[in-house]
PDB file of N, CA and C in Angstrom:
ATOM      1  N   UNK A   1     -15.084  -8.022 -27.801  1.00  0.00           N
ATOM      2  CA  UNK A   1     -13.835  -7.427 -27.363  1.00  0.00           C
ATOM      3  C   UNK A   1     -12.864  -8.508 -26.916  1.00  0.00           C
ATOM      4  N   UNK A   2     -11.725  -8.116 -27.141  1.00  0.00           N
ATOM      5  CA  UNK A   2     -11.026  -9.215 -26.907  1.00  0.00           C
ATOM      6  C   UNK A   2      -9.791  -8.327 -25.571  1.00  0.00           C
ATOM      7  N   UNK A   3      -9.535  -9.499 -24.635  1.00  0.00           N
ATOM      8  CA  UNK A   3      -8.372  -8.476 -23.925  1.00  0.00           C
ATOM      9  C   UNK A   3      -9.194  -9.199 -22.475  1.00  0.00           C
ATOM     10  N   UNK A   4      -8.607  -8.755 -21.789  1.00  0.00           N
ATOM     11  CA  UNK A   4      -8.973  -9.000 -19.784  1.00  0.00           C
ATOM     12  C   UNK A   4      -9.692  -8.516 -19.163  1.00  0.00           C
ATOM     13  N   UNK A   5     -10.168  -7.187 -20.040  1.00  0.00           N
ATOM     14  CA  UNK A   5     -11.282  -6.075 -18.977  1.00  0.00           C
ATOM     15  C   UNK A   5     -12.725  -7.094 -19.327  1.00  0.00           C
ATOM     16  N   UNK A   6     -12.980  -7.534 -20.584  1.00  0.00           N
ATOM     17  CA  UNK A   6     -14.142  -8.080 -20.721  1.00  0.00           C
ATOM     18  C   UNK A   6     -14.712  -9.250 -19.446  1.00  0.00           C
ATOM     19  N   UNK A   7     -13.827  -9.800 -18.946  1.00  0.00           N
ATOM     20  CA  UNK A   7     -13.512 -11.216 -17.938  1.00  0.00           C
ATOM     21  C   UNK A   7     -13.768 -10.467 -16.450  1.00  0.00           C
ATOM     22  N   UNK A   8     -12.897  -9.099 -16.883  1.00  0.00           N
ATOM     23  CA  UNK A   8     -13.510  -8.698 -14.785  1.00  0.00           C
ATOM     24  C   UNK A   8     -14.518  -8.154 -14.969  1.00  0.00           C
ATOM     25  N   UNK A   9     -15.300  -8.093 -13.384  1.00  0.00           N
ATOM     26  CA  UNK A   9     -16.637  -7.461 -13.564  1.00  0.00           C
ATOM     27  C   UNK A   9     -16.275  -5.910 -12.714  1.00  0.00           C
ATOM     28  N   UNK A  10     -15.173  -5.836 -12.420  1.00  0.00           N
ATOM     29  CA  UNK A  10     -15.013  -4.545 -12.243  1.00  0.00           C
ATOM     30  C   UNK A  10     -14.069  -3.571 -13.052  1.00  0.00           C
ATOM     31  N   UNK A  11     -14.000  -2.363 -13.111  1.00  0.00           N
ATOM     32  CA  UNK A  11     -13.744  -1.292 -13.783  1.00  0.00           C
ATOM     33  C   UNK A  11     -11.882  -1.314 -14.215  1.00  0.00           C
ATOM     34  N   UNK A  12     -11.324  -0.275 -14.665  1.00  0.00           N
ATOM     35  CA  UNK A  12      -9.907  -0.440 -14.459  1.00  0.00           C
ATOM     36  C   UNK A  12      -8.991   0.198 -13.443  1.00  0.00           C
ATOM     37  N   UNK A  13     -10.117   1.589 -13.100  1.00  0.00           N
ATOM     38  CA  UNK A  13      -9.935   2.419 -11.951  1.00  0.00           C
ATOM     39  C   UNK A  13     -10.236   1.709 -10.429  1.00  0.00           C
ATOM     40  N   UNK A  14     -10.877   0.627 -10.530  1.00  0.00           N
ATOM     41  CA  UNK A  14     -11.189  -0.143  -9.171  1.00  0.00           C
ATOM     42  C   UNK A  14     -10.029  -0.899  -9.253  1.00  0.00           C
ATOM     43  N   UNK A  15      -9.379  -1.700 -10.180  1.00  0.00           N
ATOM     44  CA  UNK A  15      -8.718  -2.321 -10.301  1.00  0.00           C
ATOM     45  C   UNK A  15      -7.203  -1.851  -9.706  1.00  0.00           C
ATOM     46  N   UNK A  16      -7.223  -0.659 -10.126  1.00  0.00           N
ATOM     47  CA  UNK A  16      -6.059   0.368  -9.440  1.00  0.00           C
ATOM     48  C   UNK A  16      -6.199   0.782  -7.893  1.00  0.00           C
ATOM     49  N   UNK A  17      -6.653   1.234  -7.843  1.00  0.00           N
ATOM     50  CA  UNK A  17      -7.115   1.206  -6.342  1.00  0.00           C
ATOM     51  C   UNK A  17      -6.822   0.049  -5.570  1.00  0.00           C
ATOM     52  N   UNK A  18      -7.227  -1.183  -6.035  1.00  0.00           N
ATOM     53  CA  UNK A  18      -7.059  -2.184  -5.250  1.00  0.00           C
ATOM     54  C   UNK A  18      -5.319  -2.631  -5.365  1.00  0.00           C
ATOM     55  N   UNK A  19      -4.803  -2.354  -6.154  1.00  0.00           N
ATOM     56  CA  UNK A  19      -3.433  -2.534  -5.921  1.00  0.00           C
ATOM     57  C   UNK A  19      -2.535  -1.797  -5.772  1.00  0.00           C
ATOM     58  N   UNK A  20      -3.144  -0.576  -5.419  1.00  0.00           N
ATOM     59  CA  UNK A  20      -2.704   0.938  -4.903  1.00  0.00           C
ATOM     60  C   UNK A  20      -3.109   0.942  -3.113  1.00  0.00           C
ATOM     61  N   UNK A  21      -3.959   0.006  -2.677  1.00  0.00           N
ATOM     62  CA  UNK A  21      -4.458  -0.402  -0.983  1.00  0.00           C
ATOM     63  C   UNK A  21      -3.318  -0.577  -0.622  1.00  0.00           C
ATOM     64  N   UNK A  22      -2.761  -1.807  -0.664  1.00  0.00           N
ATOM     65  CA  UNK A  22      -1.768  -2.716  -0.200  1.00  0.00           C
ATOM     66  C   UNK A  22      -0.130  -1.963  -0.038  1.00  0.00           C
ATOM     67  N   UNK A  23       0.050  -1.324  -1.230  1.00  0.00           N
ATOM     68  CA  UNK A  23       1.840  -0.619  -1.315  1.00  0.00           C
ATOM     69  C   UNK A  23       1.328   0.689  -0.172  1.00  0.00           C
ATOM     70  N   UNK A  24       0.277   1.283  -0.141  1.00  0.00           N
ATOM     71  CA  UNK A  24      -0.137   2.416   0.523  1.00  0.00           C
ATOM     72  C   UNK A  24       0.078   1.810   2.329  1.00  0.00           C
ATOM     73  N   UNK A  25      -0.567   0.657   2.175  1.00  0.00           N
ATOM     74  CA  UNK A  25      -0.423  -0.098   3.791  1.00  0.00           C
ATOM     75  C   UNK A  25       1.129  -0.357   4.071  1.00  0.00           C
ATOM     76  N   UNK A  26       1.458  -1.040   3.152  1.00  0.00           N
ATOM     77  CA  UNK A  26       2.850  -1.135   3.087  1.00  0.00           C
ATOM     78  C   UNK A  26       3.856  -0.027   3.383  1.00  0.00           C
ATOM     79  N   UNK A  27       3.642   1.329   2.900  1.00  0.00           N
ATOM     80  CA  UNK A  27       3.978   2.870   2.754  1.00  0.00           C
ATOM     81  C   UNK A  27       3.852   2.753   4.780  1.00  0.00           C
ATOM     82  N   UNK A  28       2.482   3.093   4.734  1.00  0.00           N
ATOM     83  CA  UNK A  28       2.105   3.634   6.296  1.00  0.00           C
ATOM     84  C   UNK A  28       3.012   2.782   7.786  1.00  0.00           C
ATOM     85  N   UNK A  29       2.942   0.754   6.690  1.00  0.00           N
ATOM     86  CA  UNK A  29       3.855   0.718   7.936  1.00  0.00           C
ATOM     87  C   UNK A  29       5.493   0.714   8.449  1.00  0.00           C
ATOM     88  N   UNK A  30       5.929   0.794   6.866  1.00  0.00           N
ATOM     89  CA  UNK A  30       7.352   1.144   7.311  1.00  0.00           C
ATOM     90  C   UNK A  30       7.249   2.627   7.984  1.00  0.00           C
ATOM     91  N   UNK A  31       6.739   3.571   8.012  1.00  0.00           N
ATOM     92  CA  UNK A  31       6.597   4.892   8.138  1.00  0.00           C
ATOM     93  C   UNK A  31       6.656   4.738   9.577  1.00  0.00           C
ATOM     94  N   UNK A  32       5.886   3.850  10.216  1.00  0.00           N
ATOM     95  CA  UNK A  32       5.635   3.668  11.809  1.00  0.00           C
ATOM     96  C   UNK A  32       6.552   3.266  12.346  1.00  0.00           C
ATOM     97  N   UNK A  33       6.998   2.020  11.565  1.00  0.00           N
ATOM     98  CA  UNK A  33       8.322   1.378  12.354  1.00  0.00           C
ATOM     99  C   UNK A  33       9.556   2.161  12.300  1.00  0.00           C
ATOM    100  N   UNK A  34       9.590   2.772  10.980  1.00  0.00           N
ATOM    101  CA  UNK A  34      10.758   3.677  11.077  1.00  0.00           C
ATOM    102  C   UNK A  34      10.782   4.764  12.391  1.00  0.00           C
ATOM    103  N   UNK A  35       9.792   5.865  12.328  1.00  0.00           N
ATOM    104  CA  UNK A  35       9.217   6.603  13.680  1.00  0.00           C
ATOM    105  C   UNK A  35       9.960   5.902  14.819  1.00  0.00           C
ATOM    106  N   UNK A  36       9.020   4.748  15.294  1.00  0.00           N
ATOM    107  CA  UNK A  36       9.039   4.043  16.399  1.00  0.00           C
ATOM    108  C   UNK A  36      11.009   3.348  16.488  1.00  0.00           C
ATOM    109  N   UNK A  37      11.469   3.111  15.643  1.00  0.00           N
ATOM    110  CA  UNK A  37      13.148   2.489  16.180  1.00  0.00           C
ATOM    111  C   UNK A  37      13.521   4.048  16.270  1.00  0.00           C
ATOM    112  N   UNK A  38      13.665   5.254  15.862  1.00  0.00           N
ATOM    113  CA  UNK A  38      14.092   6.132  15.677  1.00  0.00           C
ATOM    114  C   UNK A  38      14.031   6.718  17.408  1.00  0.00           C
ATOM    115  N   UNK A  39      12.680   6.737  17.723  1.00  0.00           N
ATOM    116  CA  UNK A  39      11.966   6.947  18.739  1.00  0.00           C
ATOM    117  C   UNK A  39      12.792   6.360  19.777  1.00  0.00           C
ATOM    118  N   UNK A  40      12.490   4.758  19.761  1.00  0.00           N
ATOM    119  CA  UNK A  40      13.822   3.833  21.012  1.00  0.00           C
ATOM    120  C   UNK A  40      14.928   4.433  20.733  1.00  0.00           C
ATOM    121  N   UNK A  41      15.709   4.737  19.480  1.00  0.00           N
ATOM    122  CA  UNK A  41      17.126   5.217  19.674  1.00  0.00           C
ATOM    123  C   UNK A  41      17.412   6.610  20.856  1.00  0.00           C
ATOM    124  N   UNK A  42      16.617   7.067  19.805  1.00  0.00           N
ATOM    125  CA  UNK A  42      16.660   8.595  20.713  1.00  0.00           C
ATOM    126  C   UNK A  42      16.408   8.530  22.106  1.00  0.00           C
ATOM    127  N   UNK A  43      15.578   8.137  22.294  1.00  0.00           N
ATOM    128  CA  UNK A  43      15.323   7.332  23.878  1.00  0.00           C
ATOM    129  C   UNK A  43      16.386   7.143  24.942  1.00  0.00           C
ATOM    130  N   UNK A  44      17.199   6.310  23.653  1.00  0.00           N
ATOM    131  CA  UNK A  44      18.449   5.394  24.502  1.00  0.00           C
ATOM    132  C   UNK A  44      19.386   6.500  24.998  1.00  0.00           C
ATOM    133  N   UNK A  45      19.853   7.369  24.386  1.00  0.00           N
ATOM    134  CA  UNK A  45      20.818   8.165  24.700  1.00  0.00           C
ATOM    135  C   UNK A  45      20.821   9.208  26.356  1.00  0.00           C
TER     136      UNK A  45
END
């Protein structure tokens, strides 16, 4: 076979996942910080 899957020893669905972790972490922490300044604003008033 010729191509890139032959070279990893893991799957293509692991492969997704693992670069589906990171934007998901990424996702969760703007989500917080957004919350949290929203949170101080409202606060402030």
């Amino acid at each position: 076979e010729s191509g890139l899957t032959p070279a990893l020893p893991l799957a293509f669905g692991d492969l997704l996942a693992l670069i589906a972790c990171p934007l998901l972490a990424g996702a969760v922490a703007v989500l917080a910080a957004r919350l949290t300044a929203l949170a101080k604003l409202g606060g402030r008033r």
